[in-house]
Protein backbone atom coordinates (compact mmCIF):
# COMPACT_ATOMS: atom_id res chain seq x y z
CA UNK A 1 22.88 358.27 -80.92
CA UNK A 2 19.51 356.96 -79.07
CA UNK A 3 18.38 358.05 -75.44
CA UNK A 4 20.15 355.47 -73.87
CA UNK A 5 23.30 355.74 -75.30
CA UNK A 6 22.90 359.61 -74.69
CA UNK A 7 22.00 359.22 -71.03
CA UNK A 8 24.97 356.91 -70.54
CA UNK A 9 27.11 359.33 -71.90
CA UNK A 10 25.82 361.95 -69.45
CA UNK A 11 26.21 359.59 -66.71
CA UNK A 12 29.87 359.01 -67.61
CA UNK A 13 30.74 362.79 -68.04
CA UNK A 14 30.37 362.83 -63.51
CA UNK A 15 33.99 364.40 -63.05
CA UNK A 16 34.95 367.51 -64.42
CA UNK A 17 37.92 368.17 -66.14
CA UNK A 18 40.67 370.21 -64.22
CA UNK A 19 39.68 373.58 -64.39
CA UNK A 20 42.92 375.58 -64.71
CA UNK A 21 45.61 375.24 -67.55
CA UNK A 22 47.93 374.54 -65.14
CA UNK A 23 46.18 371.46 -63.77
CA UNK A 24 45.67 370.22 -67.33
CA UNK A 25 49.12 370.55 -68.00
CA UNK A 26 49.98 368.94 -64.98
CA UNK A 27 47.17 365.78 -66.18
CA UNK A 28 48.73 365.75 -69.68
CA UNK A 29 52.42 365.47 -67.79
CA UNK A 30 51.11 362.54 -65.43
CA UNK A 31 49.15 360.45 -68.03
CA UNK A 32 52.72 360.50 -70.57
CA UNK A 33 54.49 359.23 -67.28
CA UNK A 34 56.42 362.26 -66.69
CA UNK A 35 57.72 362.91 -70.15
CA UNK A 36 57.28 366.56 -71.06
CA UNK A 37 58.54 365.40 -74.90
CA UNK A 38 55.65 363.32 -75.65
CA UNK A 39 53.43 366.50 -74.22
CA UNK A 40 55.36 368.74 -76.22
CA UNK A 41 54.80 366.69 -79.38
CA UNK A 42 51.25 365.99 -78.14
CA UNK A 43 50.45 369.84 -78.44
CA UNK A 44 52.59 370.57 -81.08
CA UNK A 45 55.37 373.29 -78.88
CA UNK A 46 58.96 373.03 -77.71
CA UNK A 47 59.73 370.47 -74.72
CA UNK A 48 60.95 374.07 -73.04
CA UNK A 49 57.33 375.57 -72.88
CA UNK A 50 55.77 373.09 -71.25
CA UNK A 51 58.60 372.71 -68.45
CA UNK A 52 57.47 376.87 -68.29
CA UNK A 53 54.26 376.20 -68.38
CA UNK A 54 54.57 373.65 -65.74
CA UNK A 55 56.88 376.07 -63.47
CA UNK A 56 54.43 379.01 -64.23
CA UNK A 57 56.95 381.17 -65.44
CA UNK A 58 54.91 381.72 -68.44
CA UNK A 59 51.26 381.14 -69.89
CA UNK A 60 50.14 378.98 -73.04
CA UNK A 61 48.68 381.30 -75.82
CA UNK A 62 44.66 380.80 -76.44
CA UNK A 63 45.22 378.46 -79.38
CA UNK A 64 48.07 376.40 -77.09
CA UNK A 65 44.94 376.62 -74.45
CA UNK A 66 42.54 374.89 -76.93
CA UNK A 67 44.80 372.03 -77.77
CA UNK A 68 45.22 370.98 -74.23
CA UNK A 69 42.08 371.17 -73.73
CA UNK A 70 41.56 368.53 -76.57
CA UNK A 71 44.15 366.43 -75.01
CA UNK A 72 42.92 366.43 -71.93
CA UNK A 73 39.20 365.63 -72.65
CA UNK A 74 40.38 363.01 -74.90
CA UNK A 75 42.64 361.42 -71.92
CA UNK A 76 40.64 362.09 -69.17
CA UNK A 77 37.23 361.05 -70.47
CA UNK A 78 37.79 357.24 -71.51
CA UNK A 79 39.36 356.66 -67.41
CA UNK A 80 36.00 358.77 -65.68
CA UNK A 81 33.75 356.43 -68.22
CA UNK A 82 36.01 353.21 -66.94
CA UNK A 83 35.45 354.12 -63.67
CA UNK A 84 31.84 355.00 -63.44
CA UNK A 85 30.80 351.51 -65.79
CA UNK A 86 32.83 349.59 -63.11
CA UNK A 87 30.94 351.21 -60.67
CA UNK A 88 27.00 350.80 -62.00
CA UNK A 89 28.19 346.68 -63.03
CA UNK A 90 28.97 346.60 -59.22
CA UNK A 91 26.81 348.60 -57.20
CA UNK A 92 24.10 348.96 -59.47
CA UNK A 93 22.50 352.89 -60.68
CA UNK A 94 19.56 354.49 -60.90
CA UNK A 95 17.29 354.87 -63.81
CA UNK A 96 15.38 357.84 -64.57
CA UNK A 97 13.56 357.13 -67.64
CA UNK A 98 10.13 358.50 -69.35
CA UNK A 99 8.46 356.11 -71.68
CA UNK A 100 5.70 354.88 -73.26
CA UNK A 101 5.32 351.07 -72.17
CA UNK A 102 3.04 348.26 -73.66
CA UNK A 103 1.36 345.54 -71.42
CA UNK A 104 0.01 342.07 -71.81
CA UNK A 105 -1.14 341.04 -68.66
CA UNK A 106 -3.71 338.73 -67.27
CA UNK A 107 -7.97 339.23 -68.54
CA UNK A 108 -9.72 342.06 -66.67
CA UNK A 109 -6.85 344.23 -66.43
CA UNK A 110 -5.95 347.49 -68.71
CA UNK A 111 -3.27 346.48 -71.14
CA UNK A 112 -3.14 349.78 -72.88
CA UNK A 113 -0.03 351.62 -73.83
CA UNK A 114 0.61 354.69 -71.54
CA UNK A 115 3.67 357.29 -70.76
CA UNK A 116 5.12 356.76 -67.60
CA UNK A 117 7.95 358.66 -65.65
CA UNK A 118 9.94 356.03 -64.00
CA UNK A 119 13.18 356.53 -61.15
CA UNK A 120 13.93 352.86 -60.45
CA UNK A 121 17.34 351.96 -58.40
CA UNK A 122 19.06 348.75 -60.94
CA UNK A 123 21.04 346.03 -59.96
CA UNK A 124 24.72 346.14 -61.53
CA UNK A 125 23.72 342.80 -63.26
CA UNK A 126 20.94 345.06 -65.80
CA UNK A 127 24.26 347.35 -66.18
CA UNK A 128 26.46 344.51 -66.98
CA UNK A 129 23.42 342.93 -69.82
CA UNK A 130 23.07 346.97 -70.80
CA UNK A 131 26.56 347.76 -71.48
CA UNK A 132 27.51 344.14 -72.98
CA UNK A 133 24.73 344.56 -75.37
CA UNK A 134 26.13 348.10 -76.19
CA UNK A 135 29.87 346.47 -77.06
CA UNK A 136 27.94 344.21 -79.27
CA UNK A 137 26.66 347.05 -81.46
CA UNK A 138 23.01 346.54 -80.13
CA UNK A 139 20.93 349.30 -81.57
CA UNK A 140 18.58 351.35 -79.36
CA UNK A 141 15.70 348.65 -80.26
CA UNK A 142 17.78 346.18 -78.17
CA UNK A 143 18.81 348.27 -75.61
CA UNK A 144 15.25 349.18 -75.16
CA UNK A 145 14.70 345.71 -74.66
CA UNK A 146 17.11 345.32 -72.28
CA UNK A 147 15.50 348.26 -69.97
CA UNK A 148 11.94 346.91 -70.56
CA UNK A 149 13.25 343.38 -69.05
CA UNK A 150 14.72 345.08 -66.02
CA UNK A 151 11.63 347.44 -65.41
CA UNK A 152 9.26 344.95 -65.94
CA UNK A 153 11.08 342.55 -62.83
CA UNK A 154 12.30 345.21 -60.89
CA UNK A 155 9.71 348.19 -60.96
CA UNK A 156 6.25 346.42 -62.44
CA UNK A 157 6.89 342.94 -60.64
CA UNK A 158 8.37 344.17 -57.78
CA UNK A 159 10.97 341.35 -57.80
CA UNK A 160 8.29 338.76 -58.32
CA UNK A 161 5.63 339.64 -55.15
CA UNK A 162 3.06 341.22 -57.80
CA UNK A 163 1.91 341.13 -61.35
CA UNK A 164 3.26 337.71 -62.09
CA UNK A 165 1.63 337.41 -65.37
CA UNK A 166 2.64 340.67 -66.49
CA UNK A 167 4.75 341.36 -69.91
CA UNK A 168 6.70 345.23 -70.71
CA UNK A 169 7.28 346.28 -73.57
CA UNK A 170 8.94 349.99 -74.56
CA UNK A 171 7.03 351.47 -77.49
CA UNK A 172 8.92 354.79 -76.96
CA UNK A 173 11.19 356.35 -75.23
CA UNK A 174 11.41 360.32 -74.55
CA UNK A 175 14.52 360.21 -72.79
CA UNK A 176 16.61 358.29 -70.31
CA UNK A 177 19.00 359.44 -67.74
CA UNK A 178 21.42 356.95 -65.65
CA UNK A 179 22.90 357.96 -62.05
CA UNK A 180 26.14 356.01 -60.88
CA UNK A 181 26.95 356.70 -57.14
C-alpha cells in the first residue's frame, strides 16, 4: 500500500468504534435489522446470549469480546469510509503532503528538484479524479500524478494568477495525510 492510499485510509478511520461491548452489541443488533439470530450466528453463540448480553444480565467472555470486535470493525468501517469520501468529493479536504517535486518552468528560473512540506485545502473535484483513479486500480505512480496536477493549479499556480508556464511533477513522496471536515 503507497502513501496515498495509506493516508486515505487514515483519513477514513475519523470515527471511532463504540467503545463498550455493550454498544457494539447494540451496532451489531442495529446493522442485522434487529435480528439477534443473524448476530448470534455472526459470532458464533446462542440467540439467548446476545438477548443477555443486550439486557446486561450477563457479560461476553474475552474470546466472545474479540469476535465482536471483528464484526463490528468490519461493519462499521466500510459506512465511516462512505461517509467521509462523500464528504471530501463534496466539500473538498485538505492535503498535508511532503514531497520531492520536479519543475519545468520558464528560462531564468530554478527548475531543480527539491522536498517540500505542503498543507493545501482541495477542491472535492481532485477527490472525485483521486478516488476514481483509485477504483480503477491506479497504482501510486498515477495517483501521484493525480496530486501533482492538483498542487501544481491549486498551490504552485495559485488558480492561474502566477507561474503560468509552470509544470509539477512528484519524484517522491515521504508521506501524505488527507483531512475530511
Amino acid at each position: 500500500m503507497g502513501e496515498i492510499d495509506e493516508g486515505l485510509e487514515r483519513a477514513s478511520r475519523t470515527r471511532a468504534i463504540p467503545q463498550s461491548t455493550a454498544a457494539r452489541v447494540r451496532f451489531l443488533v442495529r446493522s442485522a435489522k434487529g435480528s439477534t439470530r443473524a448476530v448470534a450466528e455472526e459470532l458464533g453463540v446462542s440467540q439467548r446470549t446476545v438477548q443477555r448480553w443486550l439486557k446486561g444480565a450477563s457479560a461476553p467472555k474475552p474470546e466472545a469480546v474479540g469476535r465482536i470486535e471483528q464484526q463490528v470493525r468490519a461493519k462499521w468501517q466500510p459506512r465511516v469510509r462512505q461517509r467521509t469520501r462523500r464528504a471530501a468529493e463534496r466539500d473538498g479536504f485538505v492535503l498535508h503532503v511532503q514531497a520531492q517535486f520536479g519543475y519545468s518552468s520558464a528560462v531564468g528560473s530554478s527548475d531543480d528538484p527539491r522536498m517540500r512540506t505542503i498543507t493545501q485545502r482541495m477542491p472535492g473535484e481532485v477527490a472525485r479524479r483521486l478516488y476514481a483513479a483509485r477504483d480503477a486500480g491506479a497504482g501510486t505512480r498515477e495517483q501521484e500524478q493525480v496530486l501533482a496536477d492538483a498542487l501544481q493549479e491549486h498551490y504552485f499556480k495559485d488558480g492561474g494568477r502566477r507561474a503560468s508556464g509552470l509544470t509539477t511533477e512528484i519524484n517522491g513522496m515521504n508521506w501524505a495525510d488527507f483531512e475530511v471536515d
